[in-house]
PDB file of N, CA and C in Angstrom:
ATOM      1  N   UNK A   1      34.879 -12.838 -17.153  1.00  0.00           N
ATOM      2  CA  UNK A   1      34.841 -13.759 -16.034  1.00  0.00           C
ATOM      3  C   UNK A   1      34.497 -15.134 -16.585  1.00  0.00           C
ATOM      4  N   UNK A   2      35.750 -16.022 -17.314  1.00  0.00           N
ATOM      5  CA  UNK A   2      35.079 -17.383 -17.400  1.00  0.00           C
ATOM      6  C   UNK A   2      35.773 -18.231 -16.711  1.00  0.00           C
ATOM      7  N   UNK A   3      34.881 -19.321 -16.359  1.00  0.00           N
ATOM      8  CA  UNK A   3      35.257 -20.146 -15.626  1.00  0.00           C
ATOM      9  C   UNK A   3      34.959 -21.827 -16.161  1.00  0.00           C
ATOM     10  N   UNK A   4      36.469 -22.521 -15.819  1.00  0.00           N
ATOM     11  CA  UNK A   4      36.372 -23.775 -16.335  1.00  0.00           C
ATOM     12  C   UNK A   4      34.844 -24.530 -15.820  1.00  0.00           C
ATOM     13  N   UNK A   5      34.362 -24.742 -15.191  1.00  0.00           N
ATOM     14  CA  UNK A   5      33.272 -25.439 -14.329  1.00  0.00           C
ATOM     15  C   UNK A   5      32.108 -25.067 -13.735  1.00  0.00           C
ATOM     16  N   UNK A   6      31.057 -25.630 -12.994  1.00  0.00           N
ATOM     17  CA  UNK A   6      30.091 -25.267 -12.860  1.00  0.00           C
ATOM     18  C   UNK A   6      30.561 -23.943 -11.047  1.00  0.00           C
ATOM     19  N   UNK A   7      31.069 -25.161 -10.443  1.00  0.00           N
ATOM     20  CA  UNK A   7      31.504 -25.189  -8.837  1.00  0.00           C
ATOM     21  C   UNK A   7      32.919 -24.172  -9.142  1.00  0.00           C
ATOM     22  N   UNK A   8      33.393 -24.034  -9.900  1.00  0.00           N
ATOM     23  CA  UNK A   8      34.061 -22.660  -9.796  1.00  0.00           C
ATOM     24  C   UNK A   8      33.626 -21.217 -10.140  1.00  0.00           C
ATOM     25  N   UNK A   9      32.572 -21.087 -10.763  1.00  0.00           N
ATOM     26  CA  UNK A   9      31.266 -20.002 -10.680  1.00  0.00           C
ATOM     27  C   UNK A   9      30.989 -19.979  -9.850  1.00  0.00           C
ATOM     28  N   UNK A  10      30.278 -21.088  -9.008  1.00  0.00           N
ATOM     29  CA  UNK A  10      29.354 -20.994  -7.970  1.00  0.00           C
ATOM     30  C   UNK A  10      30.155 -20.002  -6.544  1.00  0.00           C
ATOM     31  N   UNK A  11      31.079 -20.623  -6.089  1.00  0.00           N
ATOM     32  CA  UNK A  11      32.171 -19.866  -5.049  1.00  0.00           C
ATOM     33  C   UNK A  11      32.972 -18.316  -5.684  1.00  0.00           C
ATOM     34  N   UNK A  12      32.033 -17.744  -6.813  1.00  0.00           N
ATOM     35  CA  UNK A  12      32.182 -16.225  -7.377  1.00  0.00           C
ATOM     36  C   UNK A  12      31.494 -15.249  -6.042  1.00  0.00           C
ATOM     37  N   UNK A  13      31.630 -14.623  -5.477  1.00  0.00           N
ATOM     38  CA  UNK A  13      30.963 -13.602  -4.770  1.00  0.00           C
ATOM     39  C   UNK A  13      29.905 -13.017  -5.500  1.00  0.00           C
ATOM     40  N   UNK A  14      28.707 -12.309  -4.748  1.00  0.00           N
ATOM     41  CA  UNK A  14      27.963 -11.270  -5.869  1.00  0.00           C
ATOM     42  C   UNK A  14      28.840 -10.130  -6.061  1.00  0.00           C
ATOM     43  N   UNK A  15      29.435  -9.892  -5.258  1.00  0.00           N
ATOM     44  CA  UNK A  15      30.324  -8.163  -5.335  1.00  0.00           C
ATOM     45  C   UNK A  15      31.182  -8.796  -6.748  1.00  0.00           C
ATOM     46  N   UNK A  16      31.411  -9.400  -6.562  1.00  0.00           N
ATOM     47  CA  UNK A  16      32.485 -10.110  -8.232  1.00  0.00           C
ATOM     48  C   UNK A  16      31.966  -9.839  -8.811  1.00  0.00           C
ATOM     49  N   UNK A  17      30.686 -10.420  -9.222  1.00  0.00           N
ATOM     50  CA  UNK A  17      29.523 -10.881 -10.388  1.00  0.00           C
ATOM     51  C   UNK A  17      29.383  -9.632 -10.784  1.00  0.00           C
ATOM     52  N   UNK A  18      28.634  -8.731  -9.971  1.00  0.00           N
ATOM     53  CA  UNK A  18      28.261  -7.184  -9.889  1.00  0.00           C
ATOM     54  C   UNK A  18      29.237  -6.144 -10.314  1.00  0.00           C
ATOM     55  N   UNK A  19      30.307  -6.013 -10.126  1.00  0.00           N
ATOM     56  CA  UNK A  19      31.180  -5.564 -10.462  1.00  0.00           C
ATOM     57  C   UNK A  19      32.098  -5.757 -11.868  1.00  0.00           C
ATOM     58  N   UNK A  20      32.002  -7.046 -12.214  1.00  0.00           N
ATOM     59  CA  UNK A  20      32.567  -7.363 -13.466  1.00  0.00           C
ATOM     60  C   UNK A  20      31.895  -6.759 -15.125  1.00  0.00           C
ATOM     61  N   UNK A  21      32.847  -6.457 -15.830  1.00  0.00           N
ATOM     62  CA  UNK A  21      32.407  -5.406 -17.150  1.00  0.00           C
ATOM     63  C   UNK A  21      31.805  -6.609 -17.767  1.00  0.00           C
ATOM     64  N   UNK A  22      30.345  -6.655 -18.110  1.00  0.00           N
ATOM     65  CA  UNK A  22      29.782  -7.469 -19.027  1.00  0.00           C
ATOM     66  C   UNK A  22      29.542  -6.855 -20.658  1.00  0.00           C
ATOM     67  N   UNK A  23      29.531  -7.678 -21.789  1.00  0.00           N
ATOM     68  CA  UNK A  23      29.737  -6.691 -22.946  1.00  0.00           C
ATOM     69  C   UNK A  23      28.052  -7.250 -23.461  1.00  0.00           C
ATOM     70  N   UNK A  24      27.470  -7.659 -22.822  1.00  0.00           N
ATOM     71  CA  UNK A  24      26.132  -7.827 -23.123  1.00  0.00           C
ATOM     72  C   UNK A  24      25.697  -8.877 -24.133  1.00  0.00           C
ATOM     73  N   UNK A  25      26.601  -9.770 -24.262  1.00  0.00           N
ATOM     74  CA  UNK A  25      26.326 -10.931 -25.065  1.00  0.00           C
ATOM     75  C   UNK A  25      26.631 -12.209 -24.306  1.00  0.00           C
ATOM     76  N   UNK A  26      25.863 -12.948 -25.051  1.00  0.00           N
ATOM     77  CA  UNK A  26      26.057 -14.476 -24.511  1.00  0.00           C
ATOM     78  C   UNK A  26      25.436 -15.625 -25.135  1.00  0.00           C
ATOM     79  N   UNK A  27      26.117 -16.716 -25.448  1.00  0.00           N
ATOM     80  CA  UNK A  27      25.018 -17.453 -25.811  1.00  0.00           C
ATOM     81  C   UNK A  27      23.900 -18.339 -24.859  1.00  0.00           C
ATOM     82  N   UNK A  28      23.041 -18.701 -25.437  1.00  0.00           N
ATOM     83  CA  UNK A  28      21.600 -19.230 -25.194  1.00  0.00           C
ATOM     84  C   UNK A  28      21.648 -20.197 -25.910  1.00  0.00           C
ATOM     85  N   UNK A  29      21.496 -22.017 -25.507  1.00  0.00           N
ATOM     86  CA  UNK A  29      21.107 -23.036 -26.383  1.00  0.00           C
ATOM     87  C   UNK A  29      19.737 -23.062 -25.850  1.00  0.00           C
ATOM     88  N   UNK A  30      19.012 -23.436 -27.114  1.00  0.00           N
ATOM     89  CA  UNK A  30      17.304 -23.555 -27.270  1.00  0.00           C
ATOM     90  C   UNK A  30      17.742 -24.843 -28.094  1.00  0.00           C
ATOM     91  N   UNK A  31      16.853 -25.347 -27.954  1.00  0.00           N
ATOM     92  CA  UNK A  31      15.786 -26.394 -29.180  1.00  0.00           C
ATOM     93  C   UNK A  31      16.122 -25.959 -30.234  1.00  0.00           C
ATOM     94  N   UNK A  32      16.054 -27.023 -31.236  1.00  0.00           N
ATOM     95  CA  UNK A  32      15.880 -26.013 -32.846  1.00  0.00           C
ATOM     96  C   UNK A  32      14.253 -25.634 -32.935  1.00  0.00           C
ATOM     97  N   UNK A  33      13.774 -26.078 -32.062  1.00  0.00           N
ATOM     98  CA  UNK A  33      12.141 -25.877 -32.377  1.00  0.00           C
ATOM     99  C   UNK A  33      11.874 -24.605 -32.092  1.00  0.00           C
ATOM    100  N   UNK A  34      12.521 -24.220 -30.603  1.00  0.00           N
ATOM    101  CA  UNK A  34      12.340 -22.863 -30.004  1.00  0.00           C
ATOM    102  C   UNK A  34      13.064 -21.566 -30.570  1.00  0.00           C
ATOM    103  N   UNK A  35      14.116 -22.149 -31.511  1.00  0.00           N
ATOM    104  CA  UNK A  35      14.859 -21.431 -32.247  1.00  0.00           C
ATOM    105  C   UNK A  35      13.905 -20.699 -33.500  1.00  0.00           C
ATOM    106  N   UNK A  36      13.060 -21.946 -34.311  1.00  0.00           N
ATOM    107  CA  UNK A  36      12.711 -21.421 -35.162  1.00  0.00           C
ATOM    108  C   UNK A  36      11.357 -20.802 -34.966  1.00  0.00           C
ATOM    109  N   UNK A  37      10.782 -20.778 -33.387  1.00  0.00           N
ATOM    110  CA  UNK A  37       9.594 -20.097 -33.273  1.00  0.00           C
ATOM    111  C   UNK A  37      10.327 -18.632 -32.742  1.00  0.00           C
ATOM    112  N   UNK A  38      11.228 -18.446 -32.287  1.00  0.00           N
ATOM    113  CA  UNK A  38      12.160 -17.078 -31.999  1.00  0.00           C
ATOM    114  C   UNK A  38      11.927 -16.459 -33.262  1.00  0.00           C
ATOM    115  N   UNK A  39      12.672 -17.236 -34.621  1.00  0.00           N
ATOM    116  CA  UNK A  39      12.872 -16.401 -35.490  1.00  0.00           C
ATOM    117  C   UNK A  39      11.544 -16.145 -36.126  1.00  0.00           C
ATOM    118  N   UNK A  40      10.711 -17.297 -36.301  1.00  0.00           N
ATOM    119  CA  UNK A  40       9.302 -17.077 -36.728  1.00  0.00           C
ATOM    120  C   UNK A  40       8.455 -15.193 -35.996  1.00  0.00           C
ATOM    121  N   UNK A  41       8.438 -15.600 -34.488  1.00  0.00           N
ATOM    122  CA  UNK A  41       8.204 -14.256 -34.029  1.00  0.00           C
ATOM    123  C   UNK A  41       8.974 -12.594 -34.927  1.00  0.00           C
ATOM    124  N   UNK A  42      10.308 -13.154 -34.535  1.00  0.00           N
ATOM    125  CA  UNK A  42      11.155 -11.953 -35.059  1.00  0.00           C
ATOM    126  C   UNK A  42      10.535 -11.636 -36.509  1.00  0.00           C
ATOM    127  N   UNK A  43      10.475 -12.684 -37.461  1.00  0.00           N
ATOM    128  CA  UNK A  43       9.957 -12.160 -38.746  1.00  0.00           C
ATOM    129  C   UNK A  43       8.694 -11.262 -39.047  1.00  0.00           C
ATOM    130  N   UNK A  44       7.638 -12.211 -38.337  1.00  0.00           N
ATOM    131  CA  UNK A  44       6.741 -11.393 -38.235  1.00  0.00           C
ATOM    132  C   UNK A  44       5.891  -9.874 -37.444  1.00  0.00           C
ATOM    133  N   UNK A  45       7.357  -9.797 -36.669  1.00  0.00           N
ATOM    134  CA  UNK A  45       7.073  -8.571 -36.240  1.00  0.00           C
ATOM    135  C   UNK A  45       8.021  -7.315 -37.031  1.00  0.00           C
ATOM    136  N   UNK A  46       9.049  -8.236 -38.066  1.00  0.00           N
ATOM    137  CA  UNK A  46      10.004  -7.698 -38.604  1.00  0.00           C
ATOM    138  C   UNK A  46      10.943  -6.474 -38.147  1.00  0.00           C
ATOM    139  N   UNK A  47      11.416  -7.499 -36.836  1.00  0.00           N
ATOM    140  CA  UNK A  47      12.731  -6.842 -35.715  1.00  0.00           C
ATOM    141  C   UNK A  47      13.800  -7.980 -36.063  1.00  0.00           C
ATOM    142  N   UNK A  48      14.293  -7.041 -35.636  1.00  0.00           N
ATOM    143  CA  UNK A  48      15.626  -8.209 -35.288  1.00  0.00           C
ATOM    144  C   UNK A  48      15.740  -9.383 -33.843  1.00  0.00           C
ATOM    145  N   UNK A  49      15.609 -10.954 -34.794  1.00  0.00           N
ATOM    146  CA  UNK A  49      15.736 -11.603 -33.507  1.00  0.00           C
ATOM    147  C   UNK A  49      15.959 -11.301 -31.980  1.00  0.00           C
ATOM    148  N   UNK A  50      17.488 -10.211 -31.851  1.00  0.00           N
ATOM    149  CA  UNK A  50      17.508 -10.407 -30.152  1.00  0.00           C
ATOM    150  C   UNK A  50      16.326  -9.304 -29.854  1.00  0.00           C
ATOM    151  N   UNK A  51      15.416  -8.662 -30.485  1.00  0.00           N
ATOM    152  CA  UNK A  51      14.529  -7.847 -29.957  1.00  0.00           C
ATOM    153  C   UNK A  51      13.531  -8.479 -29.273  1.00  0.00           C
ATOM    154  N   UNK A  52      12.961  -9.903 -29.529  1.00  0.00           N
ATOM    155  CA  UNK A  52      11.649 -10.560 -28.987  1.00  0.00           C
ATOM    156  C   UNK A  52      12.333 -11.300 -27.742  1.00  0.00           C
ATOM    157  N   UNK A  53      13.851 -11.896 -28.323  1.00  0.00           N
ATOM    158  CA  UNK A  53      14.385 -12.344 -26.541  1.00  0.00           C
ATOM    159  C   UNK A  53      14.352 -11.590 -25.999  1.00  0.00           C
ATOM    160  N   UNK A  54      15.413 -10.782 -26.682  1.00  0.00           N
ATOM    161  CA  UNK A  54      15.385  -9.430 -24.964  1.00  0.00           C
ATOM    162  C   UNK A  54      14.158  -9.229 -24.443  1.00  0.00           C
ATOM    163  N   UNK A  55      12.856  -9.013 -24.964  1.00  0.00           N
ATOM    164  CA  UNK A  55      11.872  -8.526 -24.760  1.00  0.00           C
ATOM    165  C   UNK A  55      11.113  -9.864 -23.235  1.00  0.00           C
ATOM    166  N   UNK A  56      11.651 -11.094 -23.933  1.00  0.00           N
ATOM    167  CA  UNK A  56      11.202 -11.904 -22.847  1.00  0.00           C
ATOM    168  C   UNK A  56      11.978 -12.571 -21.800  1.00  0.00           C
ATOM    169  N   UNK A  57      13.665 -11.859 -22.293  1.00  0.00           N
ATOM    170  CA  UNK A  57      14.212 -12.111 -20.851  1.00  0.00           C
ATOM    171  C   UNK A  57      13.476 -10.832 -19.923  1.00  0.00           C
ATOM    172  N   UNK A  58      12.699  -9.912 -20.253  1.00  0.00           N
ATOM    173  CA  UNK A  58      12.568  -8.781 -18.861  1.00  0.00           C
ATOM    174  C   UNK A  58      14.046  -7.732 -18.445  1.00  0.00           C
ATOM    175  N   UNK A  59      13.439  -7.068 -17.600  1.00  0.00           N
ATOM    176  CA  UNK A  59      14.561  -6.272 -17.479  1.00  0.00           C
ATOM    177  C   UNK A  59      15.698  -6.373 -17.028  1.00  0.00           C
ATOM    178  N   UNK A  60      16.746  -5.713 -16.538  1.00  0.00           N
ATOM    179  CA  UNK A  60      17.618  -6.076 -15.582  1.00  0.00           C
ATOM    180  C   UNK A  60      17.313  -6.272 -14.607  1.00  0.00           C
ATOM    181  N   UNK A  61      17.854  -6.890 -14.301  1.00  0.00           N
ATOM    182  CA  UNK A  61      18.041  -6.991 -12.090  1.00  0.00           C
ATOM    183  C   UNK A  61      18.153  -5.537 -11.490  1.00  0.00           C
ATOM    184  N   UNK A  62      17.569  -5.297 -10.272  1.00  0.00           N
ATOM    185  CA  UNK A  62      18.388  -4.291  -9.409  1.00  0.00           C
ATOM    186  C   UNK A  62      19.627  -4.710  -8.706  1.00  0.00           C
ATOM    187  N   UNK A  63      20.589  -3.590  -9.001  1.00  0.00           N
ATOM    188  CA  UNK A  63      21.767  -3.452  -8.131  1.00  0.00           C
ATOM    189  C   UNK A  63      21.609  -4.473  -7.129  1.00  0.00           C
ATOM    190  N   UNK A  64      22.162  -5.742  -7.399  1.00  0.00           N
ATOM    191  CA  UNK A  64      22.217  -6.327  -5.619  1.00  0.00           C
ATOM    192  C   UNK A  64      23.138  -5.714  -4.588  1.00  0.00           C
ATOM    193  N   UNK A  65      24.369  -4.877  -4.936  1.00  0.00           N
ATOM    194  CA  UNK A  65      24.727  -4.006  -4.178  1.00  0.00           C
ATOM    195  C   UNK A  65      24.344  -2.864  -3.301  1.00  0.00           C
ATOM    196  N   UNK A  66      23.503  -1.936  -4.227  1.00  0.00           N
ATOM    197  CA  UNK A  66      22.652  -1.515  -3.674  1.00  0.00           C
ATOM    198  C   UNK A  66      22.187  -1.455  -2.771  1.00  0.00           C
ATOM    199  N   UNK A  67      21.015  -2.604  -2.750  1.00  0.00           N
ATOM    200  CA  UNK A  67      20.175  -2.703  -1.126  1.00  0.00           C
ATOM    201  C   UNK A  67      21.212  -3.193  -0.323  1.00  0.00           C
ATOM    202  N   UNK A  68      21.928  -3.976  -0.758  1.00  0.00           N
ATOM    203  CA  UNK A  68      22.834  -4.188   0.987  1.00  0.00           C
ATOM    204  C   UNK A  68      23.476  -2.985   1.533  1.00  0.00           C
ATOM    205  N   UNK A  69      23.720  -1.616   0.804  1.00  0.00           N
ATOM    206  CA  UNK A  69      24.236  -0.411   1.205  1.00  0.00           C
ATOM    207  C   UNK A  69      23.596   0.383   2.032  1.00  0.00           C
ATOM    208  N   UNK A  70      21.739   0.047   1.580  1.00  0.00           N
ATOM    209  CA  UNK A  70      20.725   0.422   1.873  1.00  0.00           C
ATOM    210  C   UNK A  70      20.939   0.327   3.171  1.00  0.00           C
ATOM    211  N   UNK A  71      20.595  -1.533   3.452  1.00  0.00           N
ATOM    212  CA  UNK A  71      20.571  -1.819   4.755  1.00  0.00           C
ATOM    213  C   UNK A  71      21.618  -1.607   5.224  1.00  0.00           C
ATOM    214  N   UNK A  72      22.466  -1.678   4.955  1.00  0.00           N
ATOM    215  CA  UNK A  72      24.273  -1.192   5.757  1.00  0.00           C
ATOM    216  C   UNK A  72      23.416   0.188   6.191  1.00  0.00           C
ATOM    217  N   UNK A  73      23.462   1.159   5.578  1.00  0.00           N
ATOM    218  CA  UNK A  73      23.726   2.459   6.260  1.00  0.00           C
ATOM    219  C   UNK A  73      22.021   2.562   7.209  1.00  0.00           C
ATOM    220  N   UNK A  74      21.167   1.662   7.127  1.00  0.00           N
ATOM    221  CA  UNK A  74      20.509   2.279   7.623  1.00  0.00           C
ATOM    222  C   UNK A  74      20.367   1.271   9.066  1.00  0.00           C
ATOM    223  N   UNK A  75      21.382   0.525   9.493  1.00  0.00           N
ATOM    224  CA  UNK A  75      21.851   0.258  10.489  1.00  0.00           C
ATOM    225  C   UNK A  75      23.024   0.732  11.440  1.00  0.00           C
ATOM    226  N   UNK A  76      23.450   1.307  10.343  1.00  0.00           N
ATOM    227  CA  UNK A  76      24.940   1.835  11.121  1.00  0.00           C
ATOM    228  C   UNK A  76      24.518   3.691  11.811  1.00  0.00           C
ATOM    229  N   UNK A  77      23.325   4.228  10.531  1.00  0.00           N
ATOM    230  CA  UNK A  77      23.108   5.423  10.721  1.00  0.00           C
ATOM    231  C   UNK A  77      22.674   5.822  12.038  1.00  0.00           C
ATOM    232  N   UNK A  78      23.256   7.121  12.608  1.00  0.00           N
ATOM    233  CA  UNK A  78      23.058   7.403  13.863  1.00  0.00           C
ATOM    234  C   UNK A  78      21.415   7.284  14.428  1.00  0.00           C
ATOM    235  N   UNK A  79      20.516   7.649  13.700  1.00  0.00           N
ATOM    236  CA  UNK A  79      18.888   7.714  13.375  1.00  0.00           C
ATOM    237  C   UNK A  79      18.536   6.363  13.935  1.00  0.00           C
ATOM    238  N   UNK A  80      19.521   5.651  13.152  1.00  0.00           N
ATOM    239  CA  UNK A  80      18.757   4.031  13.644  1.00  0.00           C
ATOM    240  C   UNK A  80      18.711   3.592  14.509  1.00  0.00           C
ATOM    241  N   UNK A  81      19.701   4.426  15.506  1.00  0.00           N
ATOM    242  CA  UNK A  81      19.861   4.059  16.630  1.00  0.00           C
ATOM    243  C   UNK A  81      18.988   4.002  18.200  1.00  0.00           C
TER     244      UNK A  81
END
């Protein structure tokens, strides 16, 4: 999913976003400063760099699909009624 511009992302749906095969890479511009305290970390824990990012991007997101299914069915469900 690339897109020439900022405003042609933006008008992406989440069902798009959510749905699209990501291969789990991307780049990240940092600082060279923040770069070399990344790798500084990485050394001294002696991992491999994307181990301390990953570690401080956090986890994934939940399914934003998901809960809207949630709430879909638990409005439509006869119970709710």
């Amino acid at each position: 999913m690339q897109h020439s511009n900022y405003a042609a992302w933006q008008s992406t749906s989440p069902e798009a976003i959510a749905e699209h095969h990501y291969s789990g890479k991307f780049v990240l511009r940092v600082t060279p400063e923040a770069h070399r305290g990344l790798a500084l970390d990485a050394a001294e824990q002696q991992v491999s760099p994307n181990r301390p990012i990953a570690a401080r991007l956090g986890s994934p997101r939940p399914d934003p699909l998901a809960s809207r299914h949630r709430r879909f069915r638990a409005v439509t469900s006869p119970q709710a009624r």
